[in-house]
C-alpha atoms as a PDB file:
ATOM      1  CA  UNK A   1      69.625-220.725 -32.233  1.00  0.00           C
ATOM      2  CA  UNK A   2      69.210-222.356 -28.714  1.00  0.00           C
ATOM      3  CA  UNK A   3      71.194-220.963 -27.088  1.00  0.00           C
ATOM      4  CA  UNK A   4      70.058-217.436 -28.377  1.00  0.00           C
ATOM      5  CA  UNK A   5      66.599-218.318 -27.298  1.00  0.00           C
ATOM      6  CA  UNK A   6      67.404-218.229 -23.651  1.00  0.00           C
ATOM      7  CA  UNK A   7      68.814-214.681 -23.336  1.00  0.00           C
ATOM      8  CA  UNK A   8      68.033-215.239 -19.382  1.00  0.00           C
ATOM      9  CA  UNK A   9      70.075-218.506 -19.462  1.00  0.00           C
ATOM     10  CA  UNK A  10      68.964-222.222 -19.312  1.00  0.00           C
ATOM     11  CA  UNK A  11      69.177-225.300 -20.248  1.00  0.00           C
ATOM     12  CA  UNK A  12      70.733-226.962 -23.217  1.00  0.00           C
ATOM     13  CA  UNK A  13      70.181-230.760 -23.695  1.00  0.00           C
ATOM     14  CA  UNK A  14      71.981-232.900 -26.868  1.00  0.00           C
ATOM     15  CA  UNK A  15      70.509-236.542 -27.319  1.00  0.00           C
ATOM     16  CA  UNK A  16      71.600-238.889 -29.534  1.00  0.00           C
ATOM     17  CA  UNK A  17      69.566-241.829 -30.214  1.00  0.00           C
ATOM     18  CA  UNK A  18      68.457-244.867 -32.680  1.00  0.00           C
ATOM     19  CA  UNK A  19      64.934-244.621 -34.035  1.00  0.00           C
ATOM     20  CA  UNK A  20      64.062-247.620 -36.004  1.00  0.00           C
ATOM     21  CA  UNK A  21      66.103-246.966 -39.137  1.00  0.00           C
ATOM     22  CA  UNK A  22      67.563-243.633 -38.877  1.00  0.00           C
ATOM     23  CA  UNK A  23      69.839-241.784 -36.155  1.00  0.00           C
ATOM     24  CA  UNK A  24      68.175-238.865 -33.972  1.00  0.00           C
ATOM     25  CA  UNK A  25      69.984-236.289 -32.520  1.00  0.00           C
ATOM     26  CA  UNK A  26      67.702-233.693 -30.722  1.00  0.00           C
ATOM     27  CA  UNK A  27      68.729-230.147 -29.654  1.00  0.00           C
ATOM     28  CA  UNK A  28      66.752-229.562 -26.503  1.00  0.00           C
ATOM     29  CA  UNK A  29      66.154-226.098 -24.996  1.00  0.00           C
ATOM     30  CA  UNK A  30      64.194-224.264 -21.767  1.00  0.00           C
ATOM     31  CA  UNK A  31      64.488-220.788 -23.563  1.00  0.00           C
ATOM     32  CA  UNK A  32      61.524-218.862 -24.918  1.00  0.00           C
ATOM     33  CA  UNK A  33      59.447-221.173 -26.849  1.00  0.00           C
ATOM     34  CA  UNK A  34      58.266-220.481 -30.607  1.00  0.00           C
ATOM     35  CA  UNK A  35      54.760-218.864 -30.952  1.00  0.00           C
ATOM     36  CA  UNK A  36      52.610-221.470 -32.403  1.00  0.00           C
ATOM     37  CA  UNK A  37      51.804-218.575 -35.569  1.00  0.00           C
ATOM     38  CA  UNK A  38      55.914-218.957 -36.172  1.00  0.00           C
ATOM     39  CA  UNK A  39      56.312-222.480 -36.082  1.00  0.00           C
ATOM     40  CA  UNK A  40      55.011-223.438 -39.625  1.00  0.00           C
ATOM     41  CA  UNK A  41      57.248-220.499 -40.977  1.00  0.00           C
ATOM     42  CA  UNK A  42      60.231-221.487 -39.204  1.00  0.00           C
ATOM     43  CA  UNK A  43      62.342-223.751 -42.234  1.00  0.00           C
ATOM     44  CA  UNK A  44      61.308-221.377 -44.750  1.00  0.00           C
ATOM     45  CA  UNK A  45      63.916-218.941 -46.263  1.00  0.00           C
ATOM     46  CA  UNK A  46      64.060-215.131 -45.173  1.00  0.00           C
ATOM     47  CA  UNK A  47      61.918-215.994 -42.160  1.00  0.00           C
ATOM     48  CA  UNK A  48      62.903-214.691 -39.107  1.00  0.00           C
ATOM     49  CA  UNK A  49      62.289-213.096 -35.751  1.00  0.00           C
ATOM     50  CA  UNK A  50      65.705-211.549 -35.041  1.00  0.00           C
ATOM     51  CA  UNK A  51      66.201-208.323 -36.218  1.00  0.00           C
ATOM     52  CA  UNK A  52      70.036-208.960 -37.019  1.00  0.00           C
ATOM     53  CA  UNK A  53      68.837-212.229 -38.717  1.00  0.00           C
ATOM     54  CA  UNK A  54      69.305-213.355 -42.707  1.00  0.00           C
ATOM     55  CA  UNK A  55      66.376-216.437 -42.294  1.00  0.00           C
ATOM     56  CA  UNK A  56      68.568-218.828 -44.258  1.00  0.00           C
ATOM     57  CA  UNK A  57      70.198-221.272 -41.090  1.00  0.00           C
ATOM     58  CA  UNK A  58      67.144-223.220 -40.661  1.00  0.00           C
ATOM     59  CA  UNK A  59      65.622-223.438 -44.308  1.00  0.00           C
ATOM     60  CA  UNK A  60      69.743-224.296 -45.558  1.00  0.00           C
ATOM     61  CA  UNK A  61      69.584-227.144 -42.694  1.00  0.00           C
ATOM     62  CA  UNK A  62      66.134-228.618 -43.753  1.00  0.00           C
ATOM     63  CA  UNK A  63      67.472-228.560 -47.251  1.00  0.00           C
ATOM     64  CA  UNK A  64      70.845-230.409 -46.135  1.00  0.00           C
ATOM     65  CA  UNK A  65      68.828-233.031 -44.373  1.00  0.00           C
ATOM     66  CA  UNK A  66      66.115-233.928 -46.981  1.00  0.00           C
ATOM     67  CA  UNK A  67      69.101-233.962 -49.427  1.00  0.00           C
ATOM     68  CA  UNK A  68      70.897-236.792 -47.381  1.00  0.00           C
ATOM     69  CA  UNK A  69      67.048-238.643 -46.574  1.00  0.00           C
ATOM     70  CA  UNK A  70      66.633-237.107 -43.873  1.00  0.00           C
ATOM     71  CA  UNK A  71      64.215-234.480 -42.047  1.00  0.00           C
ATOM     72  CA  UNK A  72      64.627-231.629 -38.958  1.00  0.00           C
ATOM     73  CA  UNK A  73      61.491-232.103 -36.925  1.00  0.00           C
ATOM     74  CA  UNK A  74      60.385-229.135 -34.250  1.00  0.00           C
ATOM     75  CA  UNK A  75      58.138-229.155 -31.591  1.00  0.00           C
ATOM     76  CA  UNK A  76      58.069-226.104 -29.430  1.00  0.00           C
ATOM     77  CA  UNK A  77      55.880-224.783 -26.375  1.00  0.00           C
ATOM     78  CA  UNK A  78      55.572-220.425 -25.846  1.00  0.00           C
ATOM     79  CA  UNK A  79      58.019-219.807 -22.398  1.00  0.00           C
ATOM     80  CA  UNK A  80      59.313-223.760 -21.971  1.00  0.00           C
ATOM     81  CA  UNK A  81      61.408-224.249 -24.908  1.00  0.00           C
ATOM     82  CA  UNK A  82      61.597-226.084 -27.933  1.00  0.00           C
ATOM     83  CA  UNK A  83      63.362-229.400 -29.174  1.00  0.00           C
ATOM     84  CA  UNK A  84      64.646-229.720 -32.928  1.00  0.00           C
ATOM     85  CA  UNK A  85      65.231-233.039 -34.276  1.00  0.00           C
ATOM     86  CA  UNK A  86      67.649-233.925 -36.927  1.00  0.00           C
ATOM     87  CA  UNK A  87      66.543-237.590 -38.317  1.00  0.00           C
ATOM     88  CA  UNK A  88      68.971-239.317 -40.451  1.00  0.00           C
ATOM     89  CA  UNK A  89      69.042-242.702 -42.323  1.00  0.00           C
ATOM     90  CA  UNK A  90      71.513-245.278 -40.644  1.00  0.00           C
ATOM     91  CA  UNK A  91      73.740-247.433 -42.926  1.00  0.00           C
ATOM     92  CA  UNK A  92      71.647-249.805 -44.231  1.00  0.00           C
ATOM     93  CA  UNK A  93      73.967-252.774 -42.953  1.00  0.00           C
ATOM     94  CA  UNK A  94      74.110-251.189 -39.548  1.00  0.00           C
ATOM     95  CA  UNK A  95      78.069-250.010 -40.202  1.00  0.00           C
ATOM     96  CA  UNK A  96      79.754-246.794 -39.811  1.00  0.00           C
ATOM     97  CA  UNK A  97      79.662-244.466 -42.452  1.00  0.00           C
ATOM     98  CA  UNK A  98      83.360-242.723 -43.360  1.00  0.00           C
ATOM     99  CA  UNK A  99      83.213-238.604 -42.641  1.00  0.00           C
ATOM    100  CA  UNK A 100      87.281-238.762 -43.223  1.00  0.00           C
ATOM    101  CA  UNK A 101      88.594-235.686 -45.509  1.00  0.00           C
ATOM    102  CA  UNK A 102      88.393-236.800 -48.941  1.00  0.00           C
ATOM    103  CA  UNK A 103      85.541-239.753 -48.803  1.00  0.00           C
ATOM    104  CA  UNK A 104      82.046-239.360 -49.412  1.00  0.00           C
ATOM    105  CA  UNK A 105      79.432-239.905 -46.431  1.00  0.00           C
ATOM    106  CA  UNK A 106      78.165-242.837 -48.613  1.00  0.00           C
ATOM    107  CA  UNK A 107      81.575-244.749 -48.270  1.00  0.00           C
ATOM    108  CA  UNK A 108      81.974-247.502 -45.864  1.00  0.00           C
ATOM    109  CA  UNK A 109      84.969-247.749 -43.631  1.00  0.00           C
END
C-alpha cells in the first residue's frame, strides 16, 4: 500500500521499536496522504480507493493483529504521507517468541 501511494516516488521508512509492553513496527511513507473523510473507513472490509482494489488487505490485517492482542494504528496527513503502526504484545518474560515451521508463535525457544 505504501509504496502504491507514491506513484511519483518517495520515501519509505520501516521502524522497529519497544513501546512499554508491546513491539512497534511502523511503515512510514511521503506519498499522497489519506483524506481525513477515508481514514475512519480505511480497516473496514470492501473499502477502497483503487479501482483494481478488493478492500480486504487492511481490514484482514486489523483482524490478524487484534487476534494476536494487538492493534494497526494510522495517522495520515493529505500530500505528506501516512505512517501505519502494527503494535504487538512482547513475551511477557521479555524472551523470544519461536516463528520456526511447525511451532506456534506462543512457544518459547
Amino acid at each position: 500500500n505504501a509504496v502504491q501511494a507514491m506513484p511519483g516516488g518517495g520515501t519509505l521508512r520501516l521502524e522497529c521499536a519497544r513501546a512499554g509492553d508491546q513491539a512497534a513496527v511502523s511503515v512510514i511513507d511521503t506519498g499522497e496522504g489519506i483524506p481525513e473523510e477515508h481514514l475512519a473507513k480505511v480497516f473496514e472490509p470492501l473499502f477502497t480507493t483503487r479501482a483494481n482494489g478488493i478492500g480486504l488487505g487492511l481490514s484482514l490485517s486489523q483482524r490478524y493483529a487484534r487476534s494476536n492482542r494487538g492493534r494497526i494504528e494510522c495517522d495520515s496527513l493529505p500530500g505528506r504521507g501516512s505512517v501505519f503502526r502494527l503494535l504487538l504484545p512482547v513475551a511477557r518474560d521479555g524472551g523470544p517468541v519461536s516463528m520456526r515451521p511447525g511451532k506456534r508463535s506462543e512457544d518459547r525457544v
